[in-house]
N, C-alpha and C. Protein backbone atom coordinates (compact mmCIF):
# COMPACT_ATOMS: atom_id res chain seq x y z
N UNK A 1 -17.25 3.50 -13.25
CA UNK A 1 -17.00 4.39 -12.13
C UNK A 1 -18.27 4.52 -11.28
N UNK A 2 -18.10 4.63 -10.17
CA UNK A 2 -19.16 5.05 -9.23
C UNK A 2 -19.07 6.45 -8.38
N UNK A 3 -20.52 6.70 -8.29
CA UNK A 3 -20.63 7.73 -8.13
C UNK A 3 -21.30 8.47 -6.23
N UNK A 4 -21.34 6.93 -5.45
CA UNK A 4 -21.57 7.06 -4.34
C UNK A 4 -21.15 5.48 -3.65
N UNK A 5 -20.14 5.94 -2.75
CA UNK A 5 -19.21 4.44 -2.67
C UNK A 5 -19.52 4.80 -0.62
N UNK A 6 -20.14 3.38 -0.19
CA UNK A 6 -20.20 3.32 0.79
C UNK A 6 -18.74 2.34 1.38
N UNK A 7 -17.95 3.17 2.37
CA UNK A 7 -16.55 1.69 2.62
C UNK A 7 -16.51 1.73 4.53
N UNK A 8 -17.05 0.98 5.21
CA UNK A 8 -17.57 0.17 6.17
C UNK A 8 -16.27 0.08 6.77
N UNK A 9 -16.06 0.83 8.39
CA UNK A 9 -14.59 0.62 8.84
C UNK A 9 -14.90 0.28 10.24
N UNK A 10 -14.16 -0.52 10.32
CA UNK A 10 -14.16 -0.67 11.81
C UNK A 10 -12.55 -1.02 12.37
N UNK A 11 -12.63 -0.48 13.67
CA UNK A 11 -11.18 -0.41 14.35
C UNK A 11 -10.69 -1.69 15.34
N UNK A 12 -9.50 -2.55 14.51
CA UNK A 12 -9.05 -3.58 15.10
C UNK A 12 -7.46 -3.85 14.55
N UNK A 13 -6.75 -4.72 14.74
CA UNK A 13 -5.54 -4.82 14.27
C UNK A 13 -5.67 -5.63 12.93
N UNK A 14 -6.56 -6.44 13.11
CA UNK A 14 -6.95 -7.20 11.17
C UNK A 14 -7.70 -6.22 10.24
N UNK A 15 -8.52 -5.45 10.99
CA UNK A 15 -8.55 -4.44 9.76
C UNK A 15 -8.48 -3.18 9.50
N UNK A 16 -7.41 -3.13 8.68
CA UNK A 16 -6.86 -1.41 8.35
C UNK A 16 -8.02 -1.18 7.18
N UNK A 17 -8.26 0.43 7.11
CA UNK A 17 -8.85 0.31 5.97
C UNK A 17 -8.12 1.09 4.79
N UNK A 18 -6.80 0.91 4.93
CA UNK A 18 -5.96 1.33 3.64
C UNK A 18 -6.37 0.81 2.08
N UNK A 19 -6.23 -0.51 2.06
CA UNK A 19 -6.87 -1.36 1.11
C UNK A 19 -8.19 -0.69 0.69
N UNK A 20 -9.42 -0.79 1.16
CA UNK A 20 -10.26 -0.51 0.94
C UNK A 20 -10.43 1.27 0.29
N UNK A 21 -9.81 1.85 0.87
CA UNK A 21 -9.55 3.29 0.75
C UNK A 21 -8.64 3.37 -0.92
N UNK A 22 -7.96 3.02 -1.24
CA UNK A 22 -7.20 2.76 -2.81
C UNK A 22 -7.82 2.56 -3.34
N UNK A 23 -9.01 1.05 -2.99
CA UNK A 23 -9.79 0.89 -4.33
C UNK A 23 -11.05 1.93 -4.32
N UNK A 24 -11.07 2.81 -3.72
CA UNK A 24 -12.17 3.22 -3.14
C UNK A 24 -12.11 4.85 -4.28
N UNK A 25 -10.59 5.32 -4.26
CA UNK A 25 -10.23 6.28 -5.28
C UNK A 25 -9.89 5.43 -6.70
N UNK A 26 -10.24 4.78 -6.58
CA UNK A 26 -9.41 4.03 -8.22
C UNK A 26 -11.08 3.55 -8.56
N UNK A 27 -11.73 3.54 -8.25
CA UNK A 27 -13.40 3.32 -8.68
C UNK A 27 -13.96 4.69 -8.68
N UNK A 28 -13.57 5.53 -8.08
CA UNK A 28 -14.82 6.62 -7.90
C UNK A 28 -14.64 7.28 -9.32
N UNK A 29 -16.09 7.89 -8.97
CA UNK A 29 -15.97 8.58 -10.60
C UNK A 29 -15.59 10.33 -9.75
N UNK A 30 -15.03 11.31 -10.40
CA UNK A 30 -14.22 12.26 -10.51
C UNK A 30 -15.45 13.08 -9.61
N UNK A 31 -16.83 12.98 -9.21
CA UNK A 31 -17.34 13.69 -8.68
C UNK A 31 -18.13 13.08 -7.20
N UNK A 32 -17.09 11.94 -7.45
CA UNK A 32 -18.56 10.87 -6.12
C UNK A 32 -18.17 11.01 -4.70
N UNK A 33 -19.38 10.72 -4.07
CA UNK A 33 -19.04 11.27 -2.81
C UNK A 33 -18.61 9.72 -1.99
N UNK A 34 -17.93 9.55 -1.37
CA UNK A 34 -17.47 8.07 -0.13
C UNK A 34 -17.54 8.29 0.98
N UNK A 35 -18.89 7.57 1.23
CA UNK A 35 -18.75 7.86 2.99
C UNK A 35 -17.96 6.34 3.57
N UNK A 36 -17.34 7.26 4.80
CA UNK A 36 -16.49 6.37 5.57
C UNK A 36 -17.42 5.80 6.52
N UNK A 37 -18.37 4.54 7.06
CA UNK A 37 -18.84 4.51 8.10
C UNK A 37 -18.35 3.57 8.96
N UNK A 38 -18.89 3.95 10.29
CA UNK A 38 -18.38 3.09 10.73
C UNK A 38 -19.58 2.60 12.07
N UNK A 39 -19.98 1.40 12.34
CA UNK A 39 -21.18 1.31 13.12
C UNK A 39 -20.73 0.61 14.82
N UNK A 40 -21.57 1.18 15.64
CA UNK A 40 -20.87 0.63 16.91
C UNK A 40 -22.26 -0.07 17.20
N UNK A 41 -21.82 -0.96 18.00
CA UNK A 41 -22.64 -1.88 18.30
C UNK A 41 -23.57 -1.41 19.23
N UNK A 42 -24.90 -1.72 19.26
CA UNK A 42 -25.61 -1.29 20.40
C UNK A 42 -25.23 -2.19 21.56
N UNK A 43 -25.55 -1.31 22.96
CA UNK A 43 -25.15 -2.24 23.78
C UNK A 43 -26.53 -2.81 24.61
N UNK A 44 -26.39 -3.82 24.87
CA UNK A 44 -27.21 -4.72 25.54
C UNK A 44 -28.04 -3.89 26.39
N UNK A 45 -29.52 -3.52 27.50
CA UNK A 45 -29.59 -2.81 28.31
C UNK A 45 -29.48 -3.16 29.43
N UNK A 46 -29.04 -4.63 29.64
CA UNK A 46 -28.84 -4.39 31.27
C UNK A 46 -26.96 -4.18 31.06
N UNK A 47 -26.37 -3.41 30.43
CA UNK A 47 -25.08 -3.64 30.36
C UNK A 47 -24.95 -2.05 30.26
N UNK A 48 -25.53 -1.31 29.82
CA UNK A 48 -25.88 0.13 29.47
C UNK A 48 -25.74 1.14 31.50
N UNK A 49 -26.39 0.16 32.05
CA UNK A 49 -26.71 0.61 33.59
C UNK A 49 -24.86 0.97 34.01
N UNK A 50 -23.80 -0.10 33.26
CA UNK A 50 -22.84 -0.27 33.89
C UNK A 50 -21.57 1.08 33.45
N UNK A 51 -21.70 1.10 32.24
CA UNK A 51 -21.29 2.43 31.23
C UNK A 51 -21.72 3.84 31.25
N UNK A 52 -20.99 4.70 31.73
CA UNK A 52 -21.56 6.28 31.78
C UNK A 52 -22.16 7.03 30.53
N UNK A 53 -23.00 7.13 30.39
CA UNK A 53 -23.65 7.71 29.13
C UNK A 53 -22.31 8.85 28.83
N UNK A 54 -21.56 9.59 29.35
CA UNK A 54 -20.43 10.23 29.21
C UNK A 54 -19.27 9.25 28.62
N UNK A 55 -18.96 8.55 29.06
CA UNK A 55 -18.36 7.20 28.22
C UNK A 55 -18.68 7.11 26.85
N UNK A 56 -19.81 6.69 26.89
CA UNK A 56 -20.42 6.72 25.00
C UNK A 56 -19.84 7.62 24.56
N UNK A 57 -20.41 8.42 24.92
CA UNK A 57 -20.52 10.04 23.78
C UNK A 57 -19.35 10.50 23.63
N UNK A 58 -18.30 10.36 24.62
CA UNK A 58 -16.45 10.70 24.23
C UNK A 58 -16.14 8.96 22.84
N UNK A 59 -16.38 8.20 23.23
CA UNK A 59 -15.88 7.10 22.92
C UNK A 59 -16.42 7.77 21.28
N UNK A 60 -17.54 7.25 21.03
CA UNK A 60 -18.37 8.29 19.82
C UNK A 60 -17.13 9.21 19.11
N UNK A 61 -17.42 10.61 19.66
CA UNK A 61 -16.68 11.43 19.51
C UNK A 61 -15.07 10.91 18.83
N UNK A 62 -14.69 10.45 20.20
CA UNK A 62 -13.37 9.91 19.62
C UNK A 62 -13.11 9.08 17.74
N UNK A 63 -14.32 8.56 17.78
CA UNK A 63 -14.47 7.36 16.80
C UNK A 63 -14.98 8.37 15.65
N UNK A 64 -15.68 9.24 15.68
CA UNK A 64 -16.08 10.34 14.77
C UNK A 64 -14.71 10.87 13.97
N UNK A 65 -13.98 11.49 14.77
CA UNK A 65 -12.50 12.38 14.82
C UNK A 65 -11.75 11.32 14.11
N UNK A 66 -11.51 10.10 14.38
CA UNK A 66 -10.76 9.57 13.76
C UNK A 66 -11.11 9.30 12.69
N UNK A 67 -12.65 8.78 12.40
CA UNK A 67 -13.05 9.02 10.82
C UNK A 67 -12.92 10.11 9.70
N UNK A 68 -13.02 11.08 10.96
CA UNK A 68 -12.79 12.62 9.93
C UNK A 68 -11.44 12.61 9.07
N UNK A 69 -10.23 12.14 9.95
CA UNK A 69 -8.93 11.88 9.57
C UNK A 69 -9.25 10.61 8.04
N UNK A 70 -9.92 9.70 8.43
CA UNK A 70 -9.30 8.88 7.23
C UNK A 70 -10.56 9.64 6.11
N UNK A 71 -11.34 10.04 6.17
CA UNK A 71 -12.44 10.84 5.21
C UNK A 71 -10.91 12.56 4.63
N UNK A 72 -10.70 12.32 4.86
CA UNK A 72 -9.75 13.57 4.44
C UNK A 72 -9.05 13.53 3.56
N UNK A 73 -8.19 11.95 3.58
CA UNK A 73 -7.79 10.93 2.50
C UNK A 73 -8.27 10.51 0.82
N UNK A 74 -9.52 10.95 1.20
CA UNK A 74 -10.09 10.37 0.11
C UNK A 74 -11.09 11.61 -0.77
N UNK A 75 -10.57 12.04 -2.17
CA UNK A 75 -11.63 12.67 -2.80
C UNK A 75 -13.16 12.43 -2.31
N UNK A 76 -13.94 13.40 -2.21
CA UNK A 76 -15.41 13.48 -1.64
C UNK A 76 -15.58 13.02 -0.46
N UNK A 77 -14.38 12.47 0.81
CA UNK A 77 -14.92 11.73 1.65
C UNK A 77 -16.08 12.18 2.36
N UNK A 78 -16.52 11.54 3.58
CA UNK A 78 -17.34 11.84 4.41
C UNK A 78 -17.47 11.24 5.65
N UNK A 79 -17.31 11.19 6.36
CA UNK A 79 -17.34 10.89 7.99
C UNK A 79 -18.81 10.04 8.51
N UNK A 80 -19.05 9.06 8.85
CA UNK A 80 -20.42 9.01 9.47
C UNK A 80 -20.47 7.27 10.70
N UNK A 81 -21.00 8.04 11.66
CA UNK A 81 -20.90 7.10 12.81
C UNK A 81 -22.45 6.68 13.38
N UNK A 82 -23.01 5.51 12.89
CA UNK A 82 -24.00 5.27 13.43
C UNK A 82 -23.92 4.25 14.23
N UNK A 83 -25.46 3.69 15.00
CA UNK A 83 -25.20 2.54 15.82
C UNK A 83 -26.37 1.92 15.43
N UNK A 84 -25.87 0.10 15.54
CA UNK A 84 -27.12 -0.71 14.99
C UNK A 84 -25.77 -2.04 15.03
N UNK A 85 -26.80 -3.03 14.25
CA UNK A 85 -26.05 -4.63 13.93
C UNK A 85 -25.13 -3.97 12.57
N UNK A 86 -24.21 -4.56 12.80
CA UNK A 86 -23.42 -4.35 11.43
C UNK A 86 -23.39 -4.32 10.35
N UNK A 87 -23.59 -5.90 10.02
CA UNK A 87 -24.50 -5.88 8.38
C UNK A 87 -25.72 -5.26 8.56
N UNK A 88 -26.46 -5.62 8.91
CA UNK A 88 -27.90 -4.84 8.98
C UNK A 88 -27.21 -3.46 8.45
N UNK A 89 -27.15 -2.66 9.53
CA UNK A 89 -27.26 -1.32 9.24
C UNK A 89 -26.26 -0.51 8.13
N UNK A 90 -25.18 -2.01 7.30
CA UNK A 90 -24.27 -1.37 6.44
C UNK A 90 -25.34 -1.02 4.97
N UNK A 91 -25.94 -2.64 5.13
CA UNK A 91 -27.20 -2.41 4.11
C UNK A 91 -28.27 -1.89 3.90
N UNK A 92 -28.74 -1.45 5.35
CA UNK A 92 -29.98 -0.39 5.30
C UNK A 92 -29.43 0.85 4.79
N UNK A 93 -28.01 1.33 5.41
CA UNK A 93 -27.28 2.41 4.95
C UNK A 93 -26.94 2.64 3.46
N UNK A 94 -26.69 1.96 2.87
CA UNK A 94 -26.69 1.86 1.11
C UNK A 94 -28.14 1.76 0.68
N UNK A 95 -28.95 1.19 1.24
CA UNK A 95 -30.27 1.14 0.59
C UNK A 95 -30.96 2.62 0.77
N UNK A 96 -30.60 3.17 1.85
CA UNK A 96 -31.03 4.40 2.10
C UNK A 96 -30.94 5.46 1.46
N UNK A 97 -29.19 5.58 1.17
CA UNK A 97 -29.08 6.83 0.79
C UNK A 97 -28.35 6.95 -0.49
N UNK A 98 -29.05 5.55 -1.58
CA UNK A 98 -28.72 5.40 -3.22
C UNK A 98 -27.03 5.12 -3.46
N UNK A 99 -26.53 3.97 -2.31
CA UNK A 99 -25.35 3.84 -2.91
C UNK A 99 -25.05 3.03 -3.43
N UNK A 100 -23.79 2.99 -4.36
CA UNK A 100 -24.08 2.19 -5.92
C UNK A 100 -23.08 1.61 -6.01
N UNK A 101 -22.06 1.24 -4.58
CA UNK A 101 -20.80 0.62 -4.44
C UNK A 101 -20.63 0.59 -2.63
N UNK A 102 -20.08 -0.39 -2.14
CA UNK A 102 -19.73 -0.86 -0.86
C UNK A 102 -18.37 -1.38 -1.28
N UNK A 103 -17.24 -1.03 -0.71
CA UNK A 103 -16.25 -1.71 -0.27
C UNK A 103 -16.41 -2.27 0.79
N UNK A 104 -15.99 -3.54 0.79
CA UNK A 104 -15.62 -3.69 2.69
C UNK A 104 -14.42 -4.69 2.56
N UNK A 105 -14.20 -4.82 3.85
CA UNK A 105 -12.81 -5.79 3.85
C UNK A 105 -13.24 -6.39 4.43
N UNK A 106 -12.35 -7.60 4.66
CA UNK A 106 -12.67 -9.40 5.31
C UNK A 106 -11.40 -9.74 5.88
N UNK A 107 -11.44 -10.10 6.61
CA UNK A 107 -10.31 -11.07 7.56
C UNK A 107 -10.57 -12.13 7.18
N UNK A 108 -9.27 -13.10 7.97
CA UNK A 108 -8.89 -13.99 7.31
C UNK A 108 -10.35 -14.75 8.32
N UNK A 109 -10.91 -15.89 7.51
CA UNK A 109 -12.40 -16.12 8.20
C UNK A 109 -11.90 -17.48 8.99
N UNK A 110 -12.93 -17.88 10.00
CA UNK A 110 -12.30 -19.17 10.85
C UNK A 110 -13.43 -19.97 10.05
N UNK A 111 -13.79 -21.29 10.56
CA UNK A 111 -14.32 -21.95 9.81
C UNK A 111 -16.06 -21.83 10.32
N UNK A 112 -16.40 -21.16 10.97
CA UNK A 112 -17.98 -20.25 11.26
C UNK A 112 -18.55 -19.56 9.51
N UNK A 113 -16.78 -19.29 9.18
CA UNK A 113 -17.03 -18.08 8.18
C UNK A 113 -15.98 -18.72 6.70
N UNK A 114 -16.46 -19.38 6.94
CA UNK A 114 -14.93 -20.03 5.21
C UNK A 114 -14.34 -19.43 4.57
N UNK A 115 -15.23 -18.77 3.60
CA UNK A 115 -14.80 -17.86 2.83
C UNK A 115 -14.79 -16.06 2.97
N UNK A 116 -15.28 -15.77 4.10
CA UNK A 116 -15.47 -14.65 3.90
C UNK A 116 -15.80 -14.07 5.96
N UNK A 117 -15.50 -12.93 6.10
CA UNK A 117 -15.70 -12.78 7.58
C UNK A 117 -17.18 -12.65 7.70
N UNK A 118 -17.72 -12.61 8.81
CA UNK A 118 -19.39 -13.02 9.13
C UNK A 118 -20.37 -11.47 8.03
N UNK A 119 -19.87 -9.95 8.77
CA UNK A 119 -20.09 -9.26 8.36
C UNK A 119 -20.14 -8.98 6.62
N UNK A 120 -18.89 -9.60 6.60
CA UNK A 120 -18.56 -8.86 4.69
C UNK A 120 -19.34 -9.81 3.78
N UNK A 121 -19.73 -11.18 4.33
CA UNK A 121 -20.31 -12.01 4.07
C UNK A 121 -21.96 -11.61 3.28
N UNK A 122 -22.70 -11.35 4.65
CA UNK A 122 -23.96 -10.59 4.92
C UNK A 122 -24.07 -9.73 4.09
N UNK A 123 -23.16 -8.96 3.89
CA UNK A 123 -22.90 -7.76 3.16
C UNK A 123 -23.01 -7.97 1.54
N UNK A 124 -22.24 -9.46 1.32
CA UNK A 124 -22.31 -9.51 -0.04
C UNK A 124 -23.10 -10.72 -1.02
N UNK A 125 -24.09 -11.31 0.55
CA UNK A 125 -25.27 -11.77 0.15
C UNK A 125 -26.49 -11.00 0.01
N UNK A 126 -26.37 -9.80 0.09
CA UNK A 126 -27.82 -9.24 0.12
C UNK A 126 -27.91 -7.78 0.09
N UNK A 127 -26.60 -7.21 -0.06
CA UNK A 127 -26.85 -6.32 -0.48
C UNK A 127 -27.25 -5.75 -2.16
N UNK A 128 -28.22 -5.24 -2.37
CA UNK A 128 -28.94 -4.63 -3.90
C UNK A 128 -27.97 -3.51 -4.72
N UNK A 129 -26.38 -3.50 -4.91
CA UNK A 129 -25.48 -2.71 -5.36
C UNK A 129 -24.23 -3.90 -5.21
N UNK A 130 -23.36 -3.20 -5.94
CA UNK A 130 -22.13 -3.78 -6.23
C UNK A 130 -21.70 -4.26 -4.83
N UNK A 131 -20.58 -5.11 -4.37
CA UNK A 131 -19.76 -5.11 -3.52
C UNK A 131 -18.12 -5.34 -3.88
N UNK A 132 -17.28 -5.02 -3.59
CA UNK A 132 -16.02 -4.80 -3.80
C UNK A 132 -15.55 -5.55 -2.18
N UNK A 133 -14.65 -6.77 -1.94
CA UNK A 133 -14.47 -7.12 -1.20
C UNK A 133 -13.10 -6.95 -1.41
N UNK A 134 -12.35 -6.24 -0.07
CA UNK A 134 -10.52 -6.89 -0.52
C UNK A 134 -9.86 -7.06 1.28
N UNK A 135 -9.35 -7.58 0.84
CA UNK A 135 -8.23 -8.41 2.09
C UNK A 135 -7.31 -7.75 2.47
């Protein structure tokens, strides 16, 4: 059982994070906390000029709120929205704050990615804790 389960979501039509969320209660141990994160990409800065800083911060918001919803789901959840590179910051994020399990999910990969999508990949070359990959 684990006792601090990081599960990595991001919003698209290939990935729900239902899957991930099941195994996510069927691993935890009876007191662990699961944060839901989810990371937005930084944006470029000459691309930043074009986007209303009011834009962000609803978009944010929005993306927060909906995490709160699937963190509600889950014994101990937790909500958390940062911004950075994806893998990067899924693994700085577990290295950070002692977590001792990552779920993530993978799409079906094109041939850039064979076995595994680019992110979940990264994720489960180098991250220093378990990884739990499911489809």
């Amino acid at each position: 059982m684990y006792s601090r389960i990081l599960v990595p979501v991001v919003f698209d039509p290939e990935h729900t994070p239902d899957a991930a969320l099941e195994v996510a209660k069927a691993i935890a141990a009876d007191d662990a906390r699961v944060t839901i994160l989810h990371v937005i990409e930084e944006l470029p800065s000459y691309a930043t000029r074009y986007v209303s800083g009011d834009f962000i911060e609803k978009s944010r918001d929005e993306v927060k709120a909906r995490l709160n919803e699937i963190a509600a789901m889950v014994p101990g959840g937790e909500a958390m929205v940062v911004t950075g590179h994806s893998a990067r910051t899924i693994l700085e994020w577990a290295d950070t704050h002692g977590n001792d399990c990552i779920i993530v999910s993978s799409h079906k990969p094109g041939v850039q990615d064979y076995f595994l999508g680019g992110t979940a990949a990264r994720v489960v070359r180098y991250a220093q804790c378990a990884v739990h990959v499911v489809r």
